[in-house]
C-alpha atoms as a PDB file:
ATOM      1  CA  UNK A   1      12.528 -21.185   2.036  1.00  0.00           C
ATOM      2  CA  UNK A   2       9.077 -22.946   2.094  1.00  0.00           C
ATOM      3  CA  UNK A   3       5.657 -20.695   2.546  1.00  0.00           C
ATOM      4  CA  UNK A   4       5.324 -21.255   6.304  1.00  0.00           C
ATOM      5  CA  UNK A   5       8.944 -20.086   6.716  1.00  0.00           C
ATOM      6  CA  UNK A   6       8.515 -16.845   4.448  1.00  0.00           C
ATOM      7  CA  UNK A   7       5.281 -15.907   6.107  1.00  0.00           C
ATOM      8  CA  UNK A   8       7.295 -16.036   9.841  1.00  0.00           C
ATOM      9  CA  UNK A   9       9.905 -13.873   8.194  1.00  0.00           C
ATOM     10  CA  UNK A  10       7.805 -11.143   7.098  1.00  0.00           C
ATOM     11  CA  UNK A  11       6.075 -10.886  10.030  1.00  0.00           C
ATOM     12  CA  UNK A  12       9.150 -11.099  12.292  1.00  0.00           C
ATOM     13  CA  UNK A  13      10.391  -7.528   9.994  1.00  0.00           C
ATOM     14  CA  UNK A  14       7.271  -6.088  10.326  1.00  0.00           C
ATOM     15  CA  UNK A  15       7.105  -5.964  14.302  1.00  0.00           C
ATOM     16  CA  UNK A  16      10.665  -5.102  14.333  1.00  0.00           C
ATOM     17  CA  UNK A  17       9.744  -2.073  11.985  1.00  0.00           C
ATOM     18  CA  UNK A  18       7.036  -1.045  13.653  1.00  0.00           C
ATOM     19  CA  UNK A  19       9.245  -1.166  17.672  1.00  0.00           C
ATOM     20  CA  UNK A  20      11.652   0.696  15.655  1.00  0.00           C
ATOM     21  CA  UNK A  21       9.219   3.337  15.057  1.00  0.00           C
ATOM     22  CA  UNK A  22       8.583   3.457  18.414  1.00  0.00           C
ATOM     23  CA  UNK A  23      11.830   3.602  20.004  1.00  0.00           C
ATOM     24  CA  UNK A  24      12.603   6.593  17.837  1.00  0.00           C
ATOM     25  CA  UNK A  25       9.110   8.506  18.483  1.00  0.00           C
ATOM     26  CA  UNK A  26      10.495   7.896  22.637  1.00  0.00           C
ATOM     27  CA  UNK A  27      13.902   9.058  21.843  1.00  0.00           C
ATOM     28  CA  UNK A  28      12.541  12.371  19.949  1.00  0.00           C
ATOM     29  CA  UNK A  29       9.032  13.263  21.932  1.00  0.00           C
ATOM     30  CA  UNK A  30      10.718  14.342  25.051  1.00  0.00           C
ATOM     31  CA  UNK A  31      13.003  17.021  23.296  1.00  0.00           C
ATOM     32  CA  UNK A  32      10.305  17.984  20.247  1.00  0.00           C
ATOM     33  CA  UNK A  33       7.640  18.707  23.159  1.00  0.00           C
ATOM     34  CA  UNK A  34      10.241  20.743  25.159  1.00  0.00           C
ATOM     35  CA  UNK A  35      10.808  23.053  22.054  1.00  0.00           C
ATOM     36  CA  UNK A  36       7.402  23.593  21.252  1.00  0.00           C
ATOM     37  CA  UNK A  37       6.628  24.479  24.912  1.00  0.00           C
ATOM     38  CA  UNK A  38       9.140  26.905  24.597  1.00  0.00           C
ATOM     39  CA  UNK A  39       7.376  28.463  21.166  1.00  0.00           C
ATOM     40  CA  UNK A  40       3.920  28.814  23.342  1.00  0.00           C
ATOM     41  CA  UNK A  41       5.491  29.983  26.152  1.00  0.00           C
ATOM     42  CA  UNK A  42       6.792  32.982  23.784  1.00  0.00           C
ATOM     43  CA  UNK A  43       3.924  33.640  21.906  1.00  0.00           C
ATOM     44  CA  UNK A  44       1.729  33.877  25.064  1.00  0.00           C
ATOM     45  CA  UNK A  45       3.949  36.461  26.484  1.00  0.00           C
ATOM     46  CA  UNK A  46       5.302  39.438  23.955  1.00  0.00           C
ATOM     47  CA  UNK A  47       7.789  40.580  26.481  1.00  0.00           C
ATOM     48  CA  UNK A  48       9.777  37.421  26.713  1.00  0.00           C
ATOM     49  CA  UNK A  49      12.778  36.978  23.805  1.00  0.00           C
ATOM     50  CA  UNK A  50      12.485  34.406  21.212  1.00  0.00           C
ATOM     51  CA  UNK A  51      13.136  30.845  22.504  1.00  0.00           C
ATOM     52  CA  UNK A  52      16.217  29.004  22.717  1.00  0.00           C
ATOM     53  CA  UNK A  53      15.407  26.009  21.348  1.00  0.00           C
ATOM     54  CA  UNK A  54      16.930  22.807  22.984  1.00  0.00           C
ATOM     55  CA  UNK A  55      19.497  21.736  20.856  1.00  0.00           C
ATOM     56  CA  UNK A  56      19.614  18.383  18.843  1.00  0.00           C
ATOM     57  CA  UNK A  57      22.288  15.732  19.935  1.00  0.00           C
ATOM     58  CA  UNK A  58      23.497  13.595  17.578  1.00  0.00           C
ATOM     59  CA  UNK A  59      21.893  10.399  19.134  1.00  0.00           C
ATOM     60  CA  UNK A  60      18.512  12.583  18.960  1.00  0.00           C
ATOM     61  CA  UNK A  61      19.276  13.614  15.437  1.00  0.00           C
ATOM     62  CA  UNK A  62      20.385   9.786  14.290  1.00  0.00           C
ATOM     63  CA  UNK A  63      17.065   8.704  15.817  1.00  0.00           C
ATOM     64  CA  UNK A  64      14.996  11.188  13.452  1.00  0.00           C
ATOM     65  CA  UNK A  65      17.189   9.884  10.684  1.00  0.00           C
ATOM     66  CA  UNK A  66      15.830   6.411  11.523  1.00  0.00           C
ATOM     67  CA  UNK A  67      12.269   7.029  11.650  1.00  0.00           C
ATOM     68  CA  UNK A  68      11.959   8.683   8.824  1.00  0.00           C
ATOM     69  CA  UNK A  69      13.794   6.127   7.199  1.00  0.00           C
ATOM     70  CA  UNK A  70      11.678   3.065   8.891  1.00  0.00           C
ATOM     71  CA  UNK A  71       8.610   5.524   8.383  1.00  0.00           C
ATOM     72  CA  UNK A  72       8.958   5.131   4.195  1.00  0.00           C
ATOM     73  CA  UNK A  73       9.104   1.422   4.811  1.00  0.00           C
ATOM     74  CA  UNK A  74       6.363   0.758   6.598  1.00  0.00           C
ATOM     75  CA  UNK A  75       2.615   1.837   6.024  1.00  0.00           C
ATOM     76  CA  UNK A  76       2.620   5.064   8.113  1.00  0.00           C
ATOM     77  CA  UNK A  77       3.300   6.255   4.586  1.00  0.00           C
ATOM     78  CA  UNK A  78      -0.238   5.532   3.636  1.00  0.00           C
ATOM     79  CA  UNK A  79      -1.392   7.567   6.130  1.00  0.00           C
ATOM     80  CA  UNK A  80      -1.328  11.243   4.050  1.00  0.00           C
ATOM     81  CA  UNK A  81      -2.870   9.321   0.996  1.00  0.00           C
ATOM     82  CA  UNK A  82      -5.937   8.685   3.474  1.00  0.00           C
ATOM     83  CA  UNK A  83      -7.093  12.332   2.343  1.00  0.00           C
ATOM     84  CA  UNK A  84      -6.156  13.219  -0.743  1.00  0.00           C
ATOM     85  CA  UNK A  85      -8.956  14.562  -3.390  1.00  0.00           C
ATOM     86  CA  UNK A  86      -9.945  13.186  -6.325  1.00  0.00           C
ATOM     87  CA  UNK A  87      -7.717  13.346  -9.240  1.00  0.00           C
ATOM     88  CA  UNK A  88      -8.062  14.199 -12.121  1.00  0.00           C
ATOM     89  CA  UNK A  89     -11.548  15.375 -11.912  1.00  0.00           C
ATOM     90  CA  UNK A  90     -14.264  12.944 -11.422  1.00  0.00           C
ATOM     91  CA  UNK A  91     -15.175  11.186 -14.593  1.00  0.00           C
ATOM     92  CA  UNK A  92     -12.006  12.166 -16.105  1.00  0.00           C
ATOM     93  CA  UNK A  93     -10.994   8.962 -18.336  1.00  0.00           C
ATOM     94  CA  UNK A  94      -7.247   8.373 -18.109  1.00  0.00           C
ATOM     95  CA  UNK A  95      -4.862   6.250 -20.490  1.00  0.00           C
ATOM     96  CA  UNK A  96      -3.841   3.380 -19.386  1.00  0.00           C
ATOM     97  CA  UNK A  97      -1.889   0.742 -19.222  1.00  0.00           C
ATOM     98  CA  UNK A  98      -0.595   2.558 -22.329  1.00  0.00           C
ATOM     99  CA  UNK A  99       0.821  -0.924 -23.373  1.00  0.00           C
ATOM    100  CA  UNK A 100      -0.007  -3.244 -26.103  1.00  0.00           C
ATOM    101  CA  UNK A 101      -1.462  -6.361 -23.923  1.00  0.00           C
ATOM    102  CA  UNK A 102      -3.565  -9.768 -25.085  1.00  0.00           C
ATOM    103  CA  UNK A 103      -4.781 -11.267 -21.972  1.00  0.00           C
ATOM    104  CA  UNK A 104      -5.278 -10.252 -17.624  1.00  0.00           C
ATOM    105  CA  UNK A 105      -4.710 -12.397 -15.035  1.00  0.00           C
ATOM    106  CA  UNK A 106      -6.313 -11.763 -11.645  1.00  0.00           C
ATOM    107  CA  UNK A 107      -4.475 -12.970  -8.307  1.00  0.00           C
ATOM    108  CA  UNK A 108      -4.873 -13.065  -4.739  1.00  0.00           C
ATOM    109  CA  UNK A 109      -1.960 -12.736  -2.036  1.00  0.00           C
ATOM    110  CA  UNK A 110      -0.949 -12.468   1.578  1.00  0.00           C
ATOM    111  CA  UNK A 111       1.415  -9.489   1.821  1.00  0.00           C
ATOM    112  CA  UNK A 112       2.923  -9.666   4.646  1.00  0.00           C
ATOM    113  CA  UNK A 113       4.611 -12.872   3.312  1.00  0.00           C
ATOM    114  CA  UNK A 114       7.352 -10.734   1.895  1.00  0.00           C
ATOM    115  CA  UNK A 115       9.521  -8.357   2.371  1.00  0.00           C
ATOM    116  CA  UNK A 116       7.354  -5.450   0.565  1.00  0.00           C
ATOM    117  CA  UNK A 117       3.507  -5.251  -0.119  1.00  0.00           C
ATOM    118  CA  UNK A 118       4.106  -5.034  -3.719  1.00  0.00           C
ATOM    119  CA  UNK A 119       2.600  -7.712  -5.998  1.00  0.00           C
ATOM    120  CA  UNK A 120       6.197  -7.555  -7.619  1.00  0.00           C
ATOM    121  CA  UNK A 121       9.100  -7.303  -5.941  1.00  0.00           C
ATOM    122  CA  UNK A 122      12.617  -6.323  -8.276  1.00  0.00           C
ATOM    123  CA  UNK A 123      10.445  -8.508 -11.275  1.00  0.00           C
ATOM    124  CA  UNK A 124       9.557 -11.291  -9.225  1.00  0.00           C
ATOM    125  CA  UNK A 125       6.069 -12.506  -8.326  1.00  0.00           C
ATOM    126  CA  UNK A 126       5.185 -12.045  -4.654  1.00  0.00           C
ATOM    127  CA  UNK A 127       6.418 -14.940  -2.250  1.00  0.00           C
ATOM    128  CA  UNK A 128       2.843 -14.888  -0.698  1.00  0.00           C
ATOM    129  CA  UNK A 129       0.554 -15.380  -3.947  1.00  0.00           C
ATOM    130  CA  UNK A 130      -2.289 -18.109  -3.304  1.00  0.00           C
ATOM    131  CA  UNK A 131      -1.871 -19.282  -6.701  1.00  0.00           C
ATOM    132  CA  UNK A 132       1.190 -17.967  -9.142  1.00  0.00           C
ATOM    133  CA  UNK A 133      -0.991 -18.961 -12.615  1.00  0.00           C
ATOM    134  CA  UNK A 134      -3.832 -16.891 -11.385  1.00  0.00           C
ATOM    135  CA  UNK A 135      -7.164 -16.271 -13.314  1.00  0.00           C
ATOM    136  CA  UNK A 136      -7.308 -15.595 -16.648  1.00  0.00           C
ATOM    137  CA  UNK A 137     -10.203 -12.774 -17.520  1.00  0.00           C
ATOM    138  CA  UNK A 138     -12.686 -13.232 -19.957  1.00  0.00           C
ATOM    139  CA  UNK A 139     -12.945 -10.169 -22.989  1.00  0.00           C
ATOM    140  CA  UNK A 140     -15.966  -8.594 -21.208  1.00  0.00           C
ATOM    141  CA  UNK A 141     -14.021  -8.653 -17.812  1.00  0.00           C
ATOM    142  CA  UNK A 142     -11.248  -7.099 -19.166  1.00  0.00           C
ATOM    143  CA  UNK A 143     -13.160  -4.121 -20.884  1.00  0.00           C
ATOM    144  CA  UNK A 144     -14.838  -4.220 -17.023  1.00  0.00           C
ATOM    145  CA  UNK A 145     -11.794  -3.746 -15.126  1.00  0.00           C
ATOM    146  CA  UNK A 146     -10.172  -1.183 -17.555  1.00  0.00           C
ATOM    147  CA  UNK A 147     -13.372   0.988 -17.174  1.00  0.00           C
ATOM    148  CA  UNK A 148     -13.153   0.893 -13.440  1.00  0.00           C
ATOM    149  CA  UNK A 149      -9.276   1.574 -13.425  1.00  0.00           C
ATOM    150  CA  UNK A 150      -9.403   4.386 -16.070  1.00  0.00           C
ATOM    151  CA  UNK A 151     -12.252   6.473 -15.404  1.00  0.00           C
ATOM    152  CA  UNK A 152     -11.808   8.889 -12.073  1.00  0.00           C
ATOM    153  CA  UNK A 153     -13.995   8.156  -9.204  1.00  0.00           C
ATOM    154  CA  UNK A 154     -15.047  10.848  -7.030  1.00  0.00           C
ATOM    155  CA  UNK A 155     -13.305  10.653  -3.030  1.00  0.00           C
ATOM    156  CA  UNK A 156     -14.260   7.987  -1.117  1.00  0.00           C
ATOM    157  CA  UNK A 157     -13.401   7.013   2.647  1.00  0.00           C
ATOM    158  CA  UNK A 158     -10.299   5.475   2.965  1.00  0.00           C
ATOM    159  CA  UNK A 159      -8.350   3.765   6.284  1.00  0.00           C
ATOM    160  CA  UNK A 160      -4.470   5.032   7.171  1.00  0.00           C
ATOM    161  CA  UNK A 161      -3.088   1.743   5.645  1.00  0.00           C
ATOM    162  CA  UNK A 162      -2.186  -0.266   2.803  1.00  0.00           C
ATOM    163  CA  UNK A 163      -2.688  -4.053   2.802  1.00  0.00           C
ATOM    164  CA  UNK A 164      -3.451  -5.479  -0.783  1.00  0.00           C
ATOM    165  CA  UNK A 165      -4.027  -8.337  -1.455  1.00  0.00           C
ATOM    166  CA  UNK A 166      -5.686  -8.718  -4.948  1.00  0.00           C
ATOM    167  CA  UNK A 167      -3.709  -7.976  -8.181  1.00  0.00           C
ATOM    168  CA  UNK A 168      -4.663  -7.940 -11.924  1.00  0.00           C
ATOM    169  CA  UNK A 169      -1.447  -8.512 -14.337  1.00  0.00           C
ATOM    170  CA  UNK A 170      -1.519  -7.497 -17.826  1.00  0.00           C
ATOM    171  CA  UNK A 171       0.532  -9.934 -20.142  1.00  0.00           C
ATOM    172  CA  UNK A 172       1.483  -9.917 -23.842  1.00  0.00           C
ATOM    173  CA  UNK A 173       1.362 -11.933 -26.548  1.00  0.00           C
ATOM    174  CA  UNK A 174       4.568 -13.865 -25.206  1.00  0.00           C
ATOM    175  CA  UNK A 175       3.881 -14.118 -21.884  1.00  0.00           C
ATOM    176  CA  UNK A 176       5.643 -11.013 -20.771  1.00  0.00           C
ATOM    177  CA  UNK A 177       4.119  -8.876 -18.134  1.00  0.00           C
ATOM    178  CA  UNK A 178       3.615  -5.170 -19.654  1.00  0.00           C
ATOM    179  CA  UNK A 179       1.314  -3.890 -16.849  1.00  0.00           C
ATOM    180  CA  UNK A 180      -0.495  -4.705 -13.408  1.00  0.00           C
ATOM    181  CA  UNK A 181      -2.666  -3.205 -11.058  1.00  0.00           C
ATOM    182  CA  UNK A 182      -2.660  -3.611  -7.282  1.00  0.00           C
ATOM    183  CA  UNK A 183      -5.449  -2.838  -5.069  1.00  0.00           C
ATOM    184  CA  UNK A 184      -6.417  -3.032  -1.083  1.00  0.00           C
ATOM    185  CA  UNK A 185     -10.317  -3.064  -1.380  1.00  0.00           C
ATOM    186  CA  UNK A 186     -10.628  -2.461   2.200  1.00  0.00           C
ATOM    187  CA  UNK A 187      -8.510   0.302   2.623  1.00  0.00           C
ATOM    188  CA  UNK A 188      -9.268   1.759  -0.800  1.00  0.00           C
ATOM    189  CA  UNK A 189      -5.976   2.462  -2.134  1.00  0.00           C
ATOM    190  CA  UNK A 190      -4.101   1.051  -4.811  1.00  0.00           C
ATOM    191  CA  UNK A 191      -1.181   1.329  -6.805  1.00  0.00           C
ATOM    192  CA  UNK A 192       0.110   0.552 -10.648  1.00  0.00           C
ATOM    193  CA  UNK A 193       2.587   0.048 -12.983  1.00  0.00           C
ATOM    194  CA  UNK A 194       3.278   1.978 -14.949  1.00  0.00           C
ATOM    195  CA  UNK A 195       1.797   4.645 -13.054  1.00  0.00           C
ATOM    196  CA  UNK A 196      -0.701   7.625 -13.907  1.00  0.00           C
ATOM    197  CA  UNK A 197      -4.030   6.136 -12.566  1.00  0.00           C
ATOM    198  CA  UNK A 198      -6.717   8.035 -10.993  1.00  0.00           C
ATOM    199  CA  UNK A 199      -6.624   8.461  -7.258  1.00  0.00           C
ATOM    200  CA  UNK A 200      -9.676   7.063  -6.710  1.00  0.00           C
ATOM    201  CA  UNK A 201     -11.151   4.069  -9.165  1.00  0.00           C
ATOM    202  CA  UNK A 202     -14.214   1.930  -9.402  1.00  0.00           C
ATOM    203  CA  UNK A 203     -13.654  -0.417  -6.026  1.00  0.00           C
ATOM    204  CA  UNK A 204     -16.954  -2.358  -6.699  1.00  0.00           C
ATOM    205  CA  UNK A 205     -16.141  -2.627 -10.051  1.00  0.00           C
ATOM    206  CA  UNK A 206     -12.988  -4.430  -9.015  1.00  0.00           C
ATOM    207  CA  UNK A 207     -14.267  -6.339  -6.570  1.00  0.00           C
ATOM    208  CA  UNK A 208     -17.228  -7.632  -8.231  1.00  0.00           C
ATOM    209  CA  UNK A 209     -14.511  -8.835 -10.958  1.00  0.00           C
ATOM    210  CA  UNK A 210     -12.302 -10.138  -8.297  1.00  0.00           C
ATOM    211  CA  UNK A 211     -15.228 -12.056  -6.530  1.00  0.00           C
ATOM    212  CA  UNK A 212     -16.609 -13.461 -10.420  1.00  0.00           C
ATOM    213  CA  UNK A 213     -13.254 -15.098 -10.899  1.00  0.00           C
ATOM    214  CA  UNK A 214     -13.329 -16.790  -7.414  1.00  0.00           C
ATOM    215  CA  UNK A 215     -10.612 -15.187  -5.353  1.00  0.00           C
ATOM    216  CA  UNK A 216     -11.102 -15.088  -1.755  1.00  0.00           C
ATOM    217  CA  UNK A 217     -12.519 -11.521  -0.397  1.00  0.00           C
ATOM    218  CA  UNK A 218     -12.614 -11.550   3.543  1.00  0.00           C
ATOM    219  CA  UNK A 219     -11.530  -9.095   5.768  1.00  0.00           C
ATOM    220  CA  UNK A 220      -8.404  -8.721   8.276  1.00  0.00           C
ATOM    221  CA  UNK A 221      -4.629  -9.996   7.396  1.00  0.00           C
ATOM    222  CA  UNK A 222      -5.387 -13.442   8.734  1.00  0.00           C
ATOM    223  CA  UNK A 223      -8.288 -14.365   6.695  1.00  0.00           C
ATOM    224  CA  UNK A 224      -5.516 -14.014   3.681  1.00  0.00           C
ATOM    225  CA  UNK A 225      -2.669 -14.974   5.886  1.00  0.00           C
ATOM    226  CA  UNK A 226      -4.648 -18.405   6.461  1.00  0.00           C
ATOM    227  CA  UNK A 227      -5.735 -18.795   3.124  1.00  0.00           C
ATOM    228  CA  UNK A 228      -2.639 -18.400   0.636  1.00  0.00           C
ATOM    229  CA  UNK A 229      -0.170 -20.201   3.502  1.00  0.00           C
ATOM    230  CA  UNK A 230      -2.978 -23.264   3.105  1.00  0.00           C
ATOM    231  CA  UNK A 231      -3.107 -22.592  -0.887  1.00  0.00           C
ATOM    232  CA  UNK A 232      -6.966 -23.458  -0.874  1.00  0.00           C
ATOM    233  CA  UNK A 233      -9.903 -21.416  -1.938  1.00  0.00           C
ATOM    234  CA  UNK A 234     -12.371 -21.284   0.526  1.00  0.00           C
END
């Protein structure tokens, strides 16, 4: 399947996700806000008897099953992560990757050009990566990028999403990839493998790294959409 293809295909999931998410909210609002009129109406009025709640059919209870299903697929997930505190404590300094390692690679990629947003997917390297050799990190970049992946941030604002599209891979002597780090810089959430890193990192540490070794930063799906399906640097 060429780029252009894959990129079509992971879009075409996505939307069905999301209407998926929606058909089930339909199928479930009407008898949720029924019951929970039926709680108010109760409490309001202590000589009423507890509420008969309206019972579940199995087409209601099928359609829950499906959105919380399609829910820890797609990035409502993100949502609860939008305010979570810092941990550990600000300043904290964490160990990680825990990994022998000799050299980082930095990458840029269009997520949605897969089937999942991670930057590897059951050990393969993402379908949408603008260029699979990446960029190789100089020693005082590296030291850089540990700092600002190690050491806890305090909270910062966040968005109810997760689109990355920037990745730093940590390889060995060999070749073999012991470690990486993913991160959304406008959202500002992350994730890593293995995991164990603070909640909230250095984001302009990271992105002035990301930005020194030339990867596109821009903002919005397209602008990386665009750029990795065209495979040129702006």
């Amino acid at each position: 399947m060429d780029r252009v293809s894959a990129l079509k295909l992971g879009a075409a999931r996505r939307k069905a996700r999301f209407r998926l998410c929606l058909l089930c909210y339909a199928a479930l609002h009407g008898r949720f806000a029924q019951n929970t009129a039926l709680v108010m109406t109760c409490g309001l009025d202590s000589q009423k008897r507890p509420p008969k709640f309206a019972p579940m059919s199995f087409r209601s209870l099928t359609a829950y099953l499906a959105l919380a299903a399609t829910l820890s697929l797609c990035s409502c997930q993100y949502h609860f992560r939008r305010f979570a505190g810092a941990s550990p404590a600000p300043g904290t300094v964490i160990t990680w990757p825990g990994k022998s390692y000799s050299y980082v690679r930095g990458f840029c990629y269009d997520y949605l050009a897969d089937d999942a947003r991670s930057f590897f997917i059951n050990g393969k390297m993402h379908k949408g990566v603008l260029d699979p050799k990446g960029v190789k990190l100089d020693a005082d970049q590296v030291q850089r990028l540990v700092k600002g992946i190690t050491v806890s941030q305090p909270k910062g604002p966040r968005t109810p999403c997760y689109a990355p599209h920037h990745a730093f891979v940590f390889y060995d002597a060999q070749g073999n990839v012991v470690a990486w780090f993913e991160m959304c810089f406008g959202c500002n959430q992350q994730r890593a493998y293995p995991a164990g890193t603070p909640e909230y990192v250095d984001r302009q540490a990271l992105y002035q790294i990301a930005s020194e070794l030339g990867l596109p930063l821009g903002k919005g799906n397209k602008f990386y959409t665009d750029v990795c399906s065209k495979g040129v640097i702006p």
